[in-house]
N, C-alpha and C. Protein backbone atom coordinates (compact mmCIF):
# COMPACT_ATOMS: atom_id res chain seq x y z
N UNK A 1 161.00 56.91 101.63
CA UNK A 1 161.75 55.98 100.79
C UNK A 1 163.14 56.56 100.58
N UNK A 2 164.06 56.20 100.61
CA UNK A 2 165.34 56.01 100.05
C UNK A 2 165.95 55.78 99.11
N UNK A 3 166.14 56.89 97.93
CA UNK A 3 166.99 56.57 97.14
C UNK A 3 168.55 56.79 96.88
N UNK A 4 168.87 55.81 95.91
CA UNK A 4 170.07 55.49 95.68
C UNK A 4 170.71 56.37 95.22
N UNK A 5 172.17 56.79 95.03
CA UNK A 5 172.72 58.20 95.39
C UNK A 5 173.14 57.98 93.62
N UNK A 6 173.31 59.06 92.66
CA UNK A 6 173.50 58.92 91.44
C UNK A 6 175.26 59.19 91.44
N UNK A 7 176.02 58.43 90.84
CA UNK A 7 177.61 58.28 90.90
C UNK A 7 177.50 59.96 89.70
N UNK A 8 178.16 60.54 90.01
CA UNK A 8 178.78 61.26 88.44
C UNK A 8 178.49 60.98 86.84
N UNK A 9 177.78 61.45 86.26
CA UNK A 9 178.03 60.73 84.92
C UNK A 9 178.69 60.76 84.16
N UNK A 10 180.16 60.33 83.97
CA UNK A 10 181.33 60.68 83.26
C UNK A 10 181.98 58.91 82.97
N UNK A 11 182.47 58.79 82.49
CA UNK A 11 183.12 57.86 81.96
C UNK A 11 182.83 56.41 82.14
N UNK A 12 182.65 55.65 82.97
CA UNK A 12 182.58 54.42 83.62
C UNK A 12 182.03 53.60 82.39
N UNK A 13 180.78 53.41 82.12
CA UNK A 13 180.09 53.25 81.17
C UNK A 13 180.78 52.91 79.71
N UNK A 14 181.77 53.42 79.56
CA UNK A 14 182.17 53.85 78.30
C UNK A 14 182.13 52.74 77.25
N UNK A 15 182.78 51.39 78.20
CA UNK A 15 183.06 50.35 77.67
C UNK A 15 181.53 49.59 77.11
N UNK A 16 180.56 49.70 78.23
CA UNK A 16 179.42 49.22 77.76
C UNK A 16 178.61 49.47 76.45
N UNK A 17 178.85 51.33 76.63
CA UNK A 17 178.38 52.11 75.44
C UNK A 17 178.88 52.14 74.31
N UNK A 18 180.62 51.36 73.96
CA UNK A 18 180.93 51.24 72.65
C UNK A 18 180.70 49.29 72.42
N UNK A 19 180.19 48.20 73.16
CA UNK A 19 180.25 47.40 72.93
C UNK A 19 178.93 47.25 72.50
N UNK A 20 177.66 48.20 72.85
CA UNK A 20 176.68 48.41 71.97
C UNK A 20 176.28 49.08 71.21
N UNK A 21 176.76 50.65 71.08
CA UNK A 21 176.90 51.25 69.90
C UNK A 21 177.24 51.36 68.57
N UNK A 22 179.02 50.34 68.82
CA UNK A 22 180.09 50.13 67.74
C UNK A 22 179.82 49.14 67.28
N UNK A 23 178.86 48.56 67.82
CA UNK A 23 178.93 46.93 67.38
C UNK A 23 179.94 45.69 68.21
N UNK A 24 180.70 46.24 68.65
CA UNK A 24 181.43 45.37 69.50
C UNK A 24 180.52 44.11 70.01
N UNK A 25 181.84 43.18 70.66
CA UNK A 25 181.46 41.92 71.08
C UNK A 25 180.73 42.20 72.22
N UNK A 26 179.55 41.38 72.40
CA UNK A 26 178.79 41.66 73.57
C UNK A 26 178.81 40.25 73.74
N UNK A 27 178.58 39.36 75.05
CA UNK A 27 178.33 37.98 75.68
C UNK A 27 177.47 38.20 76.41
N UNK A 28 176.61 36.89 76.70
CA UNK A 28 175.26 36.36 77.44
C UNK A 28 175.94 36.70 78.67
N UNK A 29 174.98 37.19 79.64
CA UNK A 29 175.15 37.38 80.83
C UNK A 29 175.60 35.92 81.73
N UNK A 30 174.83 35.85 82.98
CA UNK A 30 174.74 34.37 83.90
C UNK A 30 173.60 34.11 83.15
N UNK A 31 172.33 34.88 83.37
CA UNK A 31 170.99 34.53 82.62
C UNK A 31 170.94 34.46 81.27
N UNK A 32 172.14 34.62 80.36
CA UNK A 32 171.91 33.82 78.84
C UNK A 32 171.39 35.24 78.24
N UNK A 33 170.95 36.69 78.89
CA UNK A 33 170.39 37.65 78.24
C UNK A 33 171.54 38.24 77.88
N UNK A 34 171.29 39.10 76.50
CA UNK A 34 172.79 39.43 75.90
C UNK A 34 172.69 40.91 75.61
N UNK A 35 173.54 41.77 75.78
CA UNK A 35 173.33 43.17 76.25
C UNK A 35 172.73 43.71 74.72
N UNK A 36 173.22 43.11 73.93
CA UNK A 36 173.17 43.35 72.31
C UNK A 36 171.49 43.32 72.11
N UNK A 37 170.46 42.67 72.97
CA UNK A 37 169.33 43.06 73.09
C UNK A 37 168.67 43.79 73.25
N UNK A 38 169.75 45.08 73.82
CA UNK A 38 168.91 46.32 74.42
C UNK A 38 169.46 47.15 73.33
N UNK A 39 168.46 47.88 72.61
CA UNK A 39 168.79 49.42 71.90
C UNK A 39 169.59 50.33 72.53
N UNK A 40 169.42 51.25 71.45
CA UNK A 40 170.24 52.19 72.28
C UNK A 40 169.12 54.25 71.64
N UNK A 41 169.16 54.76 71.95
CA UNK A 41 168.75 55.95 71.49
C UNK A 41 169.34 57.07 72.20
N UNK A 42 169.50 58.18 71.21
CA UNK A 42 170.39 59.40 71.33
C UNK A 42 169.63 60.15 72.54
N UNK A 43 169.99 60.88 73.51
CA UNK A 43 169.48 61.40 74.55
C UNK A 43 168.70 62.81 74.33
N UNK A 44 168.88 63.65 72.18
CA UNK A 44 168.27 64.15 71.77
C UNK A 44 167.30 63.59 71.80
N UNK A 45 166.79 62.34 70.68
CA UNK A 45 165.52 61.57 70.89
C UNK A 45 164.90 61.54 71.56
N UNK A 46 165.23 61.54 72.83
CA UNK A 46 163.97 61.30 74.14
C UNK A 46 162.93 62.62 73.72
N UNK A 47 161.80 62.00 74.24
CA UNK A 47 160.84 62.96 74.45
C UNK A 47 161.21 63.78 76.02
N UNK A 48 161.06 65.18 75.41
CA UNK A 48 161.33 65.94 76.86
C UNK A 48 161.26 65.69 77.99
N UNK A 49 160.03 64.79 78.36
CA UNK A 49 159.52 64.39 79.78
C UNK A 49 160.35 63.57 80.45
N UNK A 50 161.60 62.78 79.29
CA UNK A 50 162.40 61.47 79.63
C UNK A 50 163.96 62.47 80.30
N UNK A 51 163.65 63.97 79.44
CA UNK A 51 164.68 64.64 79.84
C UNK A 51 164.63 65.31 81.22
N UNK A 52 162.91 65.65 81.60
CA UNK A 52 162.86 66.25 82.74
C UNK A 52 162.90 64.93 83.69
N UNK A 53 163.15 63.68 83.62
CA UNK A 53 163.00 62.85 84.70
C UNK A 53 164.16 62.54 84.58
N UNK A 54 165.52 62.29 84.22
CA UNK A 54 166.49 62.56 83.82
C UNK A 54 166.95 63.69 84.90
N UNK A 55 167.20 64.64 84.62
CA UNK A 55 167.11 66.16 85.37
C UNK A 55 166.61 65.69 87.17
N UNK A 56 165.45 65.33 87.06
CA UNK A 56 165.42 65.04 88.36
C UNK A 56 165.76 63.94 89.14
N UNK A 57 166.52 62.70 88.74
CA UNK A 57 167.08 61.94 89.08
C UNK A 57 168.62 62.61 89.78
N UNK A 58 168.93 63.47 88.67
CA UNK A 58 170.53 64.01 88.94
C UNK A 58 170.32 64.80 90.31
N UNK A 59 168.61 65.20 90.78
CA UNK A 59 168.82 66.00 91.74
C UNK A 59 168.53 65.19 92.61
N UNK A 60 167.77 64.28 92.68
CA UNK A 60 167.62 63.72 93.74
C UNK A 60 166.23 63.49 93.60
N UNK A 61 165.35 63.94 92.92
CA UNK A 61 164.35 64.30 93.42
C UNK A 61 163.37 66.15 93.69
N UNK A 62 162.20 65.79 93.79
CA UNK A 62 161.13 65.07 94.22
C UNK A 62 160.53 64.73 93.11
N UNK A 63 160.10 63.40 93.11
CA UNK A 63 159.48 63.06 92.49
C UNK A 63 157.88 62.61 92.18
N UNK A 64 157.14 62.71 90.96
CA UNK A 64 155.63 63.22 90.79
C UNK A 64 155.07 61.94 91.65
N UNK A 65 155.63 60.85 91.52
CA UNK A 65 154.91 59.38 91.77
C UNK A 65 155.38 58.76 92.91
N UNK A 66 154.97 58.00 93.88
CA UNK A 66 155.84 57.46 95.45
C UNK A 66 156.57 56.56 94.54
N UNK A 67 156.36 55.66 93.35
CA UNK A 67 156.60 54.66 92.71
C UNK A 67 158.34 55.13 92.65
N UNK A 68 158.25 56.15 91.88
CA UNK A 68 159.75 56.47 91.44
C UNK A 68 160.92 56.01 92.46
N UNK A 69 161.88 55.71 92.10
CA UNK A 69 163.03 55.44 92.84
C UNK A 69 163.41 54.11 93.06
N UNK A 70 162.14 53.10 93.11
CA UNK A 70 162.02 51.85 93.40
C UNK A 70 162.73 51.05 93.07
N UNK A 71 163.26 49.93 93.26
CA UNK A 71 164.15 48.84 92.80
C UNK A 71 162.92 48.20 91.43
N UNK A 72 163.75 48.35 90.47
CA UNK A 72 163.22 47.64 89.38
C UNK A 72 164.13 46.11 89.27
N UNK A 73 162.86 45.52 89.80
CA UNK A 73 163.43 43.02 89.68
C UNK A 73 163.86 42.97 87.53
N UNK A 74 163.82 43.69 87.12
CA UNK A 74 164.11 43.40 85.72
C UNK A 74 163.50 41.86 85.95
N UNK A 75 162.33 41.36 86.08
CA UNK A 75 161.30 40.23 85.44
C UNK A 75 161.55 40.09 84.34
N UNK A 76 161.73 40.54 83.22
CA UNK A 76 161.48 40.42 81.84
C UNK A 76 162.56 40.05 81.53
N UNK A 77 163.61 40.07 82.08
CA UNK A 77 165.14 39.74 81.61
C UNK A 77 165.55 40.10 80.77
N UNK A 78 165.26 41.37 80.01
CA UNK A 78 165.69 42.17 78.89
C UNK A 78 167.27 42.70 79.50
N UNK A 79 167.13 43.61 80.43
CA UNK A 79 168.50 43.81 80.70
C UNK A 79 169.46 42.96 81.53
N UNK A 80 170.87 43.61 81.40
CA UNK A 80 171.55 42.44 82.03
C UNK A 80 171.52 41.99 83.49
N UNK A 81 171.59 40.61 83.48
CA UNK A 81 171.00 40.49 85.10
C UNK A 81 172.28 41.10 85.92
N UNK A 82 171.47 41.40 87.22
CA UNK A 82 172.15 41.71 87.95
C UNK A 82 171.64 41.73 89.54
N UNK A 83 172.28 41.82 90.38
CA UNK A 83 171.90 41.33 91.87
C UNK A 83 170.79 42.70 92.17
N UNK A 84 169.64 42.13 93.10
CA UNK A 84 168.46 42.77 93.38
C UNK A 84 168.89 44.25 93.99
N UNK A 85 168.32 45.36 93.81
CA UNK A 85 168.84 46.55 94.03
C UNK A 85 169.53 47.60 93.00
N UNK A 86 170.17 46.89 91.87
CA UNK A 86 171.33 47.32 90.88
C UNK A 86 170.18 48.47 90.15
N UNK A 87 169.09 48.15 89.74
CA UNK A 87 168.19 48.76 89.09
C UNK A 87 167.37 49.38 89.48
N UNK A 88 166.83 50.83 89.49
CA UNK A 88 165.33 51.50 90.00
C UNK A 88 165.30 52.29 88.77
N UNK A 89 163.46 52.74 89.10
CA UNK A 89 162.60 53.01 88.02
C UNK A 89 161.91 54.10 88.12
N UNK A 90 162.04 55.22 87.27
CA UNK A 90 161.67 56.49 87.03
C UNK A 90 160.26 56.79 86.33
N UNK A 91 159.07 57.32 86.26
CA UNK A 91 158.36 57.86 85.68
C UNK A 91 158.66 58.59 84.80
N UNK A 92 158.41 58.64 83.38
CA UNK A 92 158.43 59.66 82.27
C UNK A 92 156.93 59.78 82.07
N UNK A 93 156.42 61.22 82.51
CA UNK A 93 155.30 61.38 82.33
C UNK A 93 154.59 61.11 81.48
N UNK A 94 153.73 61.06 80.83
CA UNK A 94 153.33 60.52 79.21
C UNK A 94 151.85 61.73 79.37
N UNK A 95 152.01 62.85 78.58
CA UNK A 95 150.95 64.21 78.69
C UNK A 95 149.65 63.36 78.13
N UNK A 96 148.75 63.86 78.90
CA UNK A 96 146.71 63.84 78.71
C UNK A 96 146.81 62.00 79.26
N UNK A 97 148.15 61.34 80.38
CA UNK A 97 147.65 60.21 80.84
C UNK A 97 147.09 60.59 82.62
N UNK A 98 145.97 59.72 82.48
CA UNK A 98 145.47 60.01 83.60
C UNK A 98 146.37 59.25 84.52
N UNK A 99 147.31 58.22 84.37
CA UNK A 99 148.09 56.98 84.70
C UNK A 99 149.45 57.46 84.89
N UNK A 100 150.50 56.51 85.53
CA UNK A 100 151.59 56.75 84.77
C UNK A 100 152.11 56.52 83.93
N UNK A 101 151.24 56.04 83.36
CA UNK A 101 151.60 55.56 81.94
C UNK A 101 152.26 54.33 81.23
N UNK A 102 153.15 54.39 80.57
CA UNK A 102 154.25 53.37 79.88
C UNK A 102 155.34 53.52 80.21
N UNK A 103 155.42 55.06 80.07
CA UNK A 103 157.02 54.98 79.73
C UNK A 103 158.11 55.63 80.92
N UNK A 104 159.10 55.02 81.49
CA UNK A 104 159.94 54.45 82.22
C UNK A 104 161.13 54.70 82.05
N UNK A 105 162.46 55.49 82.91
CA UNK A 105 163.57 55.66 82.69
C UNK A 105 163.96 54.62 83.87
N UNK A 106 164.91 53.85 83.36
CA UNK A 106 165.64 52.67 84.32
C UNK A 106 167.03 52.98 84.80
N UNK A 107 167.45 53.22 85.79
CA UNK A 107 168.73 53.04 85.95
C UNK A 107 169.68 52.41 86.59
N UNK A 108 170.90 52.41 86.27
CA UNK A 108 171.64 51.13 86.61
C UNK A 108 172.64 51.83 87.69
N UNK A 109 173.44 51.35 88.51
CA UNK A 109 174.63 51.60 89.08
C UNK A 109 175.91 52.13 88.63
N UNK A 110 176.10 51.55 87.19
CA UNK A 110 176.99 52.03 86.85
C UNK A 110 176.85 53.69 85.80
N UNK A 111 177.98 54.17 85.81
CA UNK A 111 177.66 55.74 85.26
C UNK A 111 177.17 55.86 83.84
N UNK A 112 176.42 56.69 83.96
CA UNK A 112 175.46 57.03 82.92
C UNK A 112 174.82 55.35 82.14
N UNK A 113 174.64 54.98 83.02
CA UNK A 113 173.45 53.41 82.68
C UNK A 113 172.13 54.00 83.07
N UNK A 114 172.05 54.61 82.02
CA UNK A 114 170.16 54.98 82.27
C UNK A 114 168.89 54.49 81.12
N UNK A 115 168.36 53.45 80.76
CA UNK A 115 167.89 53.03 80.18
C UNK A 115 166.30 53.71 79.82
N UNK A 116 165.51 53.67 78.42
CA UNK A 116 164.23 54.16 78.56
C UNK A 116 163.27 53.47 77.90
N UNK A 117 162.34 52.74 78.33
CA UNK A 117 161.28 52.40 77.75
C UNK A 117 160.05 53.10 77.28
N UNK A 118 159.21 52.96 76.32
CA UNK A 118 157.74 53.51 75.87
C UNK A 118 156.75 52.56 76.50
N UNK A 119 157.46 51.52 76.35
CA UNK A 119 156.20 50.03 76.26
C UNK A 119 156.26 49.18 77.37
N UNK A 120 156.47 49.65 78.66
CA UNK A 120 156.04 49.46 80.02
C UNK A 120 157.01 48.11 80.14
N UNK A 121 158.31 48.26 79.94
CA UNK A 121 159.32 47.33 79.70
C UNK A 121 159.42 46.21 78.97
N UNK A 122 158.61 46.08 77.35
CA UNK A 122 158.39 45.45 76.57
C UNK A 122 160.03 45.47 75.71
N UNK A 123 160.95 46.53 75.74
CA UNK A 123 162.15 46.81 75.30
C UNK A 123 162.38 48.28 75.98
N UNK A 124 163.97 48.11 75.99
CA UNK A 124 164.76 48.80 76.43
C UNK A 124 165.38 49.79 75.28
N UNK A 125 166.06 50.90 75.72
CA UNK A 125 166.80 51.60 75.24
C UNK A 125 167.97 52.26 76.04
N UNK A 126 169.29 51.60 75.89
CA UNK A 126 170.33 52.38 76.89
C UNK A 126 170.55 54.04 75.96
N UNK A 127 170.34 54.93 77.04
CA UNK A 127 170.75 56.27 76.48
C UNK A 127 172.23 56.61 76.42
N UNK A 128 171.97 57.43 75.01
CA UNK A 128 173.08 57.59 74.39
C UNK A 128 173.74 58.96 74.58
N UNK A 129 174.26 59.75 75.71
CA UNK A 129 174.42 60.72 75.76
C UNK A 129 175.41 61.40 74.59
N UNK A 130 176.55 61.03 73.45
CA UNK A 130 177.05 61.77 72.81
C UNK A 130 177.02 61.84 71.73
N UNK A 131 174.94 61.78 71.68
CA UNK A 131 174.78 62.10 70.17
C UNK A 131 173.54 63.00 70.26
């Protein structure tokens, strides 16, 4: 499998991350989903495992599951739409699961768009690296 090459994580983002952090104006996508839907949580918060999959995204890899890397279809339309490919999906281990569990680091194309779920994409959380 082939994954998608991770851009730098430095700035790009920035605008996204203060139009949901600050409160700023956010607008409905094409699909009417509005970014102001997705949380946000501090990249302290994560549970470690979200940090070690995190960590291994930046390397490339290898990863525990064939699953990882995959194009995530965002079905649920929680995050903002975007053309097929924009999104793939990480394993965050979840300790004593025999499974992979729930919980899910998402990421986007643009820099530092890395999103994390608990609840098997029931809601989102864009990570917040500068807190």
């Amino acid at each position: 499998m082939r994954f998608p090459p991770r851009i730098t994580r430095i700035g790009a983002a920035a605008a996204v991350l203060s139009a949901l952090l600050v409160g700023g104006t956010t607008t409905a996508d094409a699909a009417g989903t509005s970014a102001s839907a997705v949380g946000s949580i501090c990249y302290g918060s994560l549970p470690s495992q979200a940090h070690d999959t995190l960590d291994l995204i930046e390397q490339g890899g290898p990863y525990p599951y064939s699953q990882d890397g995959s194009v995530f279809q965002n079905r649920e339309g929680i995050l903002p739409s975007r053309t097929t490919g924009y999104y793939h999906e990480y394993t965050v281990i979840t300790p004593g699961s025999s499974t992979r569990g729930a919980r899910r680091i998402v990421t986007g194309e643009q820099v530092r768009e890395d999103y994390y779920t608990s609840d098997h994409y029931a809601s989102f959380k864009l990570v917040n690296y500068s807190c």
